[in-house]
PDB file of N, CA and C in Angstrom:
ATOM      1  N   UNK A   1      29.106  76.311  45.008  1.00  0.00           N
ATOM      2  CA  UNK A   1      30.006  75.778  46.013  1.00  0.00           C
ATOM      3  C   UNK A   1      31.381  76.422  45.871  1.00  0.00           C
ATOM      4  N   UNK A   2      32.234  76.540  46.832  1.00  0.00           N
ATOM      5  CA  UNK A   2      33.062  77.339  46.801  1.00  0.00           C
ATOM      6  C   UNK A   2      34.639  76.360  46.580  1.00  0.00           C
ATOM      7  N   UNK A   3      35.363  76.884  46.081  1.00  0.00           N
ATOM      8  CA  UNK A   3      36.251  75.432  45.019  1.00  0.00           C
ATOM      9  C   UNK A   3      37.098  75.164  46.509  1.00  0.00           C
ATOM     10  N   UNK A   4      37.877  73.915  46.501  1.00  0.00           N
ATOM     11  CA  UNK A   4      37.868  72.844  47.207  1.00  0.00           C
ATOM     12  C   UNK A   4      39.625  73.514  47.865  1.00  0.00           C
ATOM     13  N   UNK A   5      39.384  73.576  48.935  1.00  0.00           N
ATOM     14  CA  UNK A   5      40.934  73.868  49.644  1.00  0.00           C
ATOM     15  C   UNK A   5      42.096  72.610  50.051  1.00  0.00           C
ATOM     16  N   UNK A   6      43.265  72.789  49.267  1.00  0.00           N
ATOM     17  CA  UNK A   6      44.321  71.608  49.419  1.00  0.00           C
ATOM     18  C   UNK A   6      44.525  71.314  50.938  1.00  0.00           C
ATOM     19  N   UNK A   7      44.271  70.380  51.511  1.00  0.00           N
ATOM     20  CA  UNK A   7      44.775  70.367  52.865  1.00  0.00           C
ATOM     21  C   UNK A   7      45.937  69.466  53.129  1.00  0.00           C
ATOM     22  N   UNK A   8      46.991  70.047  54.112  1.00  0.00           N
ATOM     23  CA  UNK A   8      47.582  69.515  54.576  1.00  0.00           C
ATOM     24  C   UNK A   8      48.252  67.961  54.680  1.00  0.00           C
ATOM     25  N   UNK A   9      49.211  67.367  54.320  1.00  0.00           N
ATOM     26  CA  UNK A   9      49.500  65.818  54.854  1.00  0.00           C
ATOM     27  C   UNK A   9      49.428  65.849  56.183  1.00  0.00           C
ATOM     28  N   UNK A  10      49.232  64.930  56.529  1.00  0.00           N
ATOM     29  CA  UNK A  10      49.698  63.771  57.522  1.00  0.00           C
ATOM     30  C   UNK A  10      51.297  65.084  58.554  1.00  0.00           C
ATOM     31  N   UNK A  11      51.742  64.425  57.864  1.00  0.00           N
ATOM     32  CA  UNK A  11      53.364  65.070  58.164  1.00  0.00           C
ATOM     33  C   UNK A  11      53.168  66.323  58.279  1.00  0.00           C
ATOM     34  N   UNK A  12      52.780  67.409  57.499  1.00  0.00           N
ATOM     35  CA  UNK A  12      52.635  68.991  57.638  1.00  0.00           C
ATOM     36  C   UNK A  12      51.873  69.135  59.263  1.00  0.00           C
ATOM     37  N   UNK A  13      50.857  68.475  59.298  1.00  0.00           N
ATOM     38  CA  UNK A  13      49.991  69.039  60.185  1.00  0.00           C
ATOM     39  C   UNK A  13      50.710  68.646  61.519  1.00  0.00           C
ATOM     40  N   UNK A  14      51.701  67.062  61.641  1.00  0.00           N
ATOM     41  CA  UNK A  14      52.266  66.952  62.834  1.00  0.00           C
ATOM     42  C   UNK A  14      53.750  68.051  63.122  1.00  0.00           C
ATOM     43  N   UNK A  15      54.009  68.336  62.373  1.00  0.00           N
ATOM     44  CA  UNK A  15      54.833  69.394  62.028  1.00  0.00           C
ATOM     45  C   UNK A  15      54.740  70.655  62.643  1.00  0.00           C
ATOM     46  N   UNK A  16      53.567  71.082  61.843  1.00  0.00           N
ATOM     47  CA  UNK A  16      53.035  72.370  63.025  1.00  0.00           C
ATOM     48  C   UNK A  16      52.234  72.450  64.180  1.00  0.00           C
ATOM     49  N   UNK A  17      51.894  71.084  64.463  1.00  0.00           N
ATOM     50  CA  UNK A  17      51.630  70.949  65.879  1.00  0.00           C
ATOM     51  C   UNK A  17      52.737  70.649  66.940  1.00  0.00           C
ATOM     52  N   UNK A  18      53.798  70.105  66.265  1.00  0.00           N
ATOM     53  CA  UNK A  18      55.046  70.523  67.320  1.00  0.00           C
ATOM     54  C   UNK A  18      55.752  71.559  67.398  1.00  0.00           C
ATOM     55  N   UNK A  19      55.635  72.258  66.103  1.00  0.00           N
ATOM     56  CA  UNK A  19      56.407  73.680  66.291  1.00  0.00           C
ATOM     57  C   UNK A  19      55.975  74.292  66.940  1.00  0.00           C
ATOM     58  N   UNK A  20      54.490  74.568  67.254  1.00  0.00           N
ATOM     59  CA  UNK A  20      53.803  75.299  68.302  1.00  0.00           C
ATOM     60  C   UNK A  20      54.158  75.438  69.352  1.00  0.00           C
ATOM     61  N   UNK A  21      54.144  74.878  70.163  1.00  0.00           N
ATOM     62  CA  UNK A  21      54.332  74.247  71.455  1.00  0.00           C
ATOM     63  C   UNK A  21      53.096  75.569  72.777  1.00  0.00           C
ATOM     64  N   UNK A  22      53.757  75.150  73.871  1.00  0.00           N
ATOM     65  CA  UNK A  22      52.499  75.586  74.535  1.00  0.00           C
ATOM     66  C   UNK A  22      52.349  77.545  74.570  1.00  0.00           C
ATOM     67  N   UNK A  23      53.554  77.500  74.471  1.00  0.00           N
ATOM     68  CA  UNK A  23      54.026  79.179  74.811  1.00  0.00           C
ATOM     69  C   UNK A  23      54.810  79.550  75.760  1.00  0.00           C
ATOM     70  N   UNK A  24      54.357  80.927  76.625  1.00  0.00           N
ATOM     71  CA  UNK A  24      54.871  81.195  77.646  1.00  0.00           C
ATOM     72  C   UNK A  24      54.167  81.077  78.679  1.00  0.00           C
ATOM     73  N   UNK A  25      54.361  80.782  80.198  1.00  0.00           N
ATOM     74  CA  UNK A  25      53.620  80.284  80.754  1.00  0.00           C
ATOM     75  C   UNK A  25      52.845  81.418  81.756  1.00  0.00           C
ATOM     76  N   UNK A  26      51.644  81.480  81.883  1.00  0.00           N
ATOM     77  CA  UNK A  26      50.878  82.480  82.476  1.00  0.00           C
ATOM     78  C   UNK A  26      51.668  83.095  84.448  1.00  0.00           C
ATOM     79  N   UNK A  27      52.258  84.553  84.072  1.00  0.00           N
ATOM     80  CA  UNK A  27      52.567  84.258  85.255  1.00  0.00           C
ATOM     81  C   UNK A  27      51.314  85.098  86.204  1.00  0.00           C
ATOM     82  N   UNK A  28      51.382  84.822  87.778  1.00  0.00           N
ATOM     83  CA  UNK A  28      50.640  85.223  88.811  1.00  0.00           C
ATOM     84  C   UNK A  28      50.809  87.157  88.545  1.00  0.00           C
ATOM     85  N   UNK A  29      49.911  88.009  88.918  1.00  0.00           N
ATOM     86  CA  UNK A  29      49.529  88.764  88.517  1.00  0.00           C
ATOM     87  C   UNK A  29      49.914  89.350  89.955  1.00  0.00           C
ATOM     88  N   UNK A  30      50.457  90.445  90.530  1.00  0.00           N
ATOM     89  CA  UNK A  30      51.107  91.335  91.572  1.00  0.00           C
ATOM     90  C   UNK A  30      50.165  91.882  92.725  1.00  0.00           C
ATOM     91  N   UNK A  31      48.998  92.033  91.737  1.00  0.00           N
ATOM     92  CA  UNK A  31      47.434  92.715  92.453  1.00  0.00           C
ATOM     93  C   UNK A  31      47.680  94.219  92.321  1.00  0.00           C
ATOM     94  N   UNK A  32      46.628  94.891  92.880  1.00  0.00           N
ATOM     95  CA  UNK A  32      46.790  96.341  92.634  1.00  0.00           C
ATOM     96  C   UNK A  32      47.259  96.550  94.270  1.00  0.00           C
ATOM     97  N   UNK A  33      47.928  97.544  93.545  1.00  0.00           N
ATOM     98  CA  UNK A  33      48.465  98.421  95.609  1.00  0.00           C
ATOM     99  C   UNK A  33      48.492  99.818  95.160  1.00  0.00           C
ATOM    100  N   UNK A  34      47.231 100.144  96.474  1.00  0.00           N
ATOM    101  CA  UNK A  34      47.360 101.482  96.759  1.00  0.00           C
ATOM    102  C   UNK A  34      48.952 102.196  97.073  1.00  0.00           C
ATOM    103  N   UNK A  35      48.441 103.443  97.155  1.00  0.00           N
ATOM    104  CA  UNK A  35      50.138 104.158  97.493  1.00  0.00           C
ATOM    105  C   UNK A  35      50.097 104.900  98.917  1.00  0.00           C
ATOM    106  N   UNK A  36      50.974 104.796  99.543  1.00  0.00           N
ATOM    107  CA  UNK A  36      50.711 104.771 100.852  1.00  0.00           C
ATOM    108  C   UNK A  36      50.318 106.617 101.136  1.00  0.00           C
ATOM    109  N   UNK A  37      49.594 106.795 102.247  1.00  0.00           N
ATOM    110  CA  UNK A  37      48.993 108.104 102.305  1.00  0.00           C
ATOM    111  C   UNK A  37      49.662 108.363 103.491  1.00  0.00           C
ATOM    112  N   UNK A  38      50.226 109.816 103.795  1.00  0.00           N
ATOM    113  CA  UNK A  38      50.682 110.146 104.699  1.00  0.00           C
ATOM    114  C   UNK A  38      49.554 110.928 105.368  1.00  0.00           C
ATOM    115  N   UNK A  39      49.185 110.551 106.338  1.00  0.00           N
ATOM    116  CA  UNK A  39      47.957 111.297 107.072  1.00  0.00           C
ATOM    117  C   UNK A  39      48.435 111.414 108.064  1.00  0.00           C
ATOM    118  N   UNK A  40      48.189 112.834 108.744  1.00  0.00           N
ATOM    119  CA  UNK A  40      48.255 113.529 110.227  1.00  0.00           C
ATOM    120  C   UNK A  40      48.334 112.482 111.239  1.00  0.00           C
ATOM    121  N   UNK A  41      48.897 113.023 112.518  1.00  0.00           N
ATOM    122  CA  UNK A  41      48.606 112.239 113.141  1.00  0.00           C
ATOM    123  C   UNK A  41      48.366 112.796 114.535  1.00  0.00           C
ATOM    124  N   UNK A  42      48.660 114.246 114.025  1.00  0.00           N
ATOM    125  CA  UNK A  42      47.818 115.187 115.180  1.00  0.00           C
ATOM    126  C   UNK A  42      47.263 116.197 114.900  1.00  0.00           C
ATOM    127  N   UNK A  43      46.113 116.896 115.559  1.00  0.00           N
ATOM    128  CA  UNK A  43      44.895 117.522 114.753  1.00  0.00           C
ATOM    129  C   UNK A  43      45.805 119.704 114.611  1.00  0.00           C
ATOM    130  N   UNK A  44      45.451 119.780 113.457  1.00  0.00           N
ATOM    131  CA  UNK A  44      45.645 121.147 113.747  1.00  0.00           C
ATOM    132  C   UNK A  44      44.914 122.180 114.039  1.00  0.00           C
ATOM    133  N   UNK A  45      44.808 123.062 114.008  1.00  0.00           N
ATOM    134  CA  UNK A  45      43.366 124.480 114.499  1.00  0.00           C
ATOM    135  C   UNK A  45      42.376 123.833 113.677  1.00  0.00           C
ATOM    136  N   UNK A  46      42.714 124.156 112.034  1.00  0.00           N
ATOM    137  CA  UNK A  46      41.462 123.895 111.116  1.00  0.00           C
ATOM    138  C   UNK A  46      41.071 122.993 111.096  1.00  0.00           C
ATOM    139  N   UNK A  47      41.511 121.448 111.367  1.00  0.00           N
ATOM    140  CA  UNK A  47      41.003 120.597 110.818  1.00  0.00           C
ATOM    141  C   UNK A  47      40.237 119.959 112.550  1.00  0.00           C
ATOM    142  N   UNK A  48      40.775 120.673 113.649  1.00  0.00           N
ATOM    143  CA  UNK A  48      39.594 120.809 114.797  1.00  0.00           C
ATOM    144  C   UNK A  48      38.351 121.222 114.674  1.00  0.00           C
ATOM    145  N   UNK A  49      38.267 122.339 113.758  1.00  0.00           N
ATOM    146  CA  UNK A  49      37.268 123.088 113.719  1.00  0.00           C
ATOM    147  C   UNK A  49      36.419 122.251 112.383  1.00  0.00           C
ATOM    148  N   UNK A  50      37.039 121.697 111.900  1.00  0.00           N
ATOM    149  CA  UNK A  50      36.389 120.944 110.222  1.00  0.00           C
ATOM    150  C   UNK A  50      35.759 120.147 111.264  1.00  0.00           C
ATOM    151  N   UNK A  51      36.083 119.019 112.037  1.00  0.00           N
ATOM    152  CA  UNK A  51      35.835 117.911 112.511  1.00  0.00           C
ATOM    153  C   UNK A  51      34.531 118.117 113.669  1.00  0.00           C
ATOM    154  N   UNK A  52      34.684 119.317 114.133  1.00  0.00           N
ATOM    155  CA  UNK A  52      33.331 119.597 115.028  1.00  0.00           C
ATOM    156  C   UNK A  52      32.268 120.158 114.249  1.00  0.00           C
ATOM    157  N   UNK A  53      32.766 120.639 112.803  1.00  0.00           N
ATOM    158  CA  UNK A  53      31.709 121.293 112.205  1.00  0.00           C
ATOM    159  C   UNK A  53      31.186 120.001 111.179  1.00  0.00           C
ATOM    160  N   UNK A  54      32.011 119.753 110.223  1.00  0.00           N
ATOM    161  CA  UNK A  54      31.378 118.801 109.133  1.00  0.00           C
ATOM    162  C   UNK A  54      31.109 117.483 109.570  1.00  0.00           C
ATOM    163  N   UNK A  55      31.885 117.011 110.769  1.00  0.00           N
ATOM    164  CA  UNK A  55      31.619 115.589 110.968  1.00  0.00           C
ATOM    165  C   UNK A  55      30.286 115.467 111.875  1.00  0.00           C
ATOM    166  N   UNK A  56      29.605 115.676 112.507  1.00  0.00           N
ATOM    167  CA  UNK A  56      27.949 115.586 112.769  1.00  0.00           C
ATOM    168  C   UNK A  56      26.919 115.644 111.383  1.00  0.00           C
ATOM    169  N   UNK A  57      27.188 116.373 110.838  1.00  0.00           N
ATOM    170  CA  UNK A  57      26.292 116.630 109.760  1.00  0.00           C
ATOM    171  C   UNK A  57      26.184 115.813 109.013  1.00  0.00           C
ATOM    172  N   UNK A  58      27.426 114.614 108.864  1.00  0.00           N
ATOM    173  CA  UNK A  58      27.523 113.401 107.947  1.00  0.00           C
ATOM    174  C   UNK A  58      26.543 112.167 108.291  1.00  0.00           C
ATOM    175  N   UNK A  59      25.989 111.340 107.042  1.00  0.00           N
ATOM    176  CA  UNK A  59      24.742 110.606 107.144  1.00  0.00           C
ATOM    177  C   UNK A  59      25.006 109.563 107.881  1.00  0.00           C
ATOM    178  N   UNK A  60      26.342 108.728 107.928  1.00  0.00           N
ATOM    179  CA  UNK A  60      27.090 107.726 108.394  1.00  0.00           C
ATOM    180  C   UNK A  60      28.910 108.292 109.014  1.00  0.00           C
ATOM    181  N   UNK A  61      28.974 107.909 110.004  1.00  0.00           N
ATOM    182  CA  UNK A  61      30.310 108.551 110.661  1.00  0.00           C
ATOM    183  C   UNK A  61      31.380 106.988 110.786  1.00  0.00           C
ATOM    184  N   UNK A  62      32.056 107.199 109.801  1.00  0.00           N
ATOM    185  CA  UNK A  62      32.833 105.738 110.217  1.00  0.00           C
ATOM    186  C   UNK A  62      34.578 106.133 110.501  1.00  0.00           C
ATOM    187  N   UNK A  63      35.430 105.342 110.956  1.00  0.00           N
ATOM    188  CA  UNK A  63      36.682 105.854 111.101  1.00  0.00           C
ATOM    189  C   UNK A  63      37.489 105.909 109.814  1.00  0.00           C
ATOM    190  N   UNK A  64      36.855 105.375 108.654  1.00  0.00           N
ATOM    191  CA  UNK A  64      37.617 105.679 107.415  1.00  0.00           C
ATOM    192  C   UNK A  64      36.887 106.939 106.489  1.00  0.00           C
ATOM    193  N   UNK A  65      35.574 107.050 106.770  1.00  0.00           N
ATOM    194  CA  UNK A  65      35.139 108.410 106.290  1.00  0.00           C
ATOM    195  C   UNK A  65      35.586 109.737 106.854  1.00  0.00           C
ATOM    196  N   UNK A  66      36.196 109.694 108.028  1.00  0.00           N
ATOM    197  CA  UNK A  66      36.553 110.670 108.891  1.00  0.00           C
ATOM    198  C   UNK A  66      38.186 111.145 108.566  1.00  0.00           C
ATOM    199  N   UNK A  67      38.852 110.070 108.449  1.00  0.00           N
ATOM    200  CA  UNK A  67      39.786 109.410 107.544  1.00  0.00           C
ATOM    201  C   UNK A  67      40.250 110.339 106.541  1.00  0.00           C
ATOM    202  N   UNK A  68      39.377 110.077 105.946  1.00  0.00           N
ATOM    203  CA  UNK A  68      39.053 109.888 104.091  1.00  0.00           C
ATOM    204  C   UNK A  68      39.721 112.212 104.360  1.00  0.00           C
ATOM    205  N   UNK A  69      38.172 112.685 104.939  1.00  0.00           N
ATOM    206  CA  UNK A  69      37.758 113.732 105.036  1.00  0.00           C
ATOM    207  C   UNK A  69      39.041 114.793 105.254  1.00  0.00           C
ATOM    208  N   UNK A  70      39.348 114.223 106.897  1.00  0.00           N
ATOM    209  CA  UNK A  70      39.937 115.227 107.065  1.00  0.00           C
ATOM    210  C   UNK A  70      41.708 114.947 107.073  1.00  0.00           C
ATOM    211  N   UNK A  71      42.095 113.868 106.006  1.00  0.00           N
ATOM    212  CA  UNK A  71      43.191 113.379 106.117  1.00  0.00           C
ATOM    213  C   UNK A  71      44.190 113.063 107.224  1.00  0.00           C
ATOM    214  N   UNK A  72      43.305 112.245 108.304  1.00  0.00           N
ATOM    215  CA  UNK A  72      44.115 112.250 109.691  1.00  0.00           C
ATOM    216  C   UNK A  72      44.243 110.342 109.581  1.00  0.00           C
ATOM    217  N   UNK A  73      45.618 109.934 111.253  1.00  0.00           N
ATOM    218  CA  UNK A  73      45.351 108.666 110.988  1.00  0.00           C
ATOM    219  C   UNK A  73      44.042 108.035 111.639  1.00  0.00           C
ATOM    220  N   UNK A  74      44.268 106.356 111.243  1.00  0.00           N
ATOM    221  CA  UNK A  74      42.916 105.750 111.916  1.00  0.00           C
ATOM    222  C   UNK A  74      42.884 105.836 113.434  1.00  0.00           C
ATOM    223  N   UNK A  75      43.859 105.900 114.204  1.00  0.00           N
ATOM    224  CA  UNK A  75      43.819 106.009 115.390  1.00  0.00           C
ATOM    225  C   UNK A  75      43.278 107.317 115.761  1.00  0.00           C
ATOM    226  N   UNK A  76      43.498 108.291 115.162  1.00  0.00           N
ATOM    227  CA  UNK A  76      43.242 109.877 115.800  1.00  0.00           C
ATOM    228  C   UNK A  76      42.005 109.610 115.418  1.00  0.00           C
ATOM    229  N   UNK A  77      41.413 109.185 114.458  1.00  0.00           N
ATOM    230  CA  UNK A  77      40.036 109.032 114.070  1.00  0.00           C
ATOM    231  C   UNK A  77      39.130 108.422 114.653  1.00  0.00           C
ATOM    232  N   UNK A  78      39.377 107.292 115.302  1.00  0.00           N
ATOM    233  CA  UNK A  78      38.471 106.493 116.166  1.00  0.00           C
ATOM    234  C   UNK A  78      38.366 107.611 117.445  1.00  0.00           C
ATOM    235  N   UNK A  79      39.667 108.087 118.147  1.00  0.00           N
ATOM    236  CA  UNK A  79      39.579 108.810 119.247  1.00  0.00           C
ATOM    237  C   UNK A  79      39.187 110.360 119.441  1.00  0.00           C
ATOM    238  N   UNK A  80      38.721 110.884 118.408  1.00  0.00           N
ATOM    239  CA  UNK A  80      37.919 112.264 118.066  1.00  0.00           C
ATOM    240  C   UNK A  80      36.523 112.003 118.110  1.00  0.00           C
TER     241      UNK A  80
END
């Protein structure tokens, strides 16, 4: 058996249960934020020619993959 540990009074233990106390208090967390993207907002030669060439060939065509691709805004994107 392993020899016998002195514990605490009465008084010690209320002692360091008030010194404790709760802490600091959890604050609300900001969230993550993207950083804002400056995307086109009118098409140039190449990225005319990207958009008639690579965008058919894609498995799913959405206005944020198009987006994504040819770095333009969502509006020019829906209307191409």
């Amino acid at each position: 058996m392993p020899p016998k540990i002195q514990q605490k009074s009465k008084e010690q233990k209320m002692a360091a249960a008030m010194a404790g106390g709760k802490g600091k208090k959890k604050k609300w967390s900001k969230g993550k934020s993207r950083d804002k993207i400056d995307n086109k907002v009118l098409l140039s030669k190449e990225q005319h020619d990207r958009l008639y060439s690579e965008i058919p060939k894609m498995k799913l065509i959405t206005v944020s993959t198009v987006v994504e691709k040819l770095k333009i805004s969502g509006g020019l994107a829906r209307r191409s």
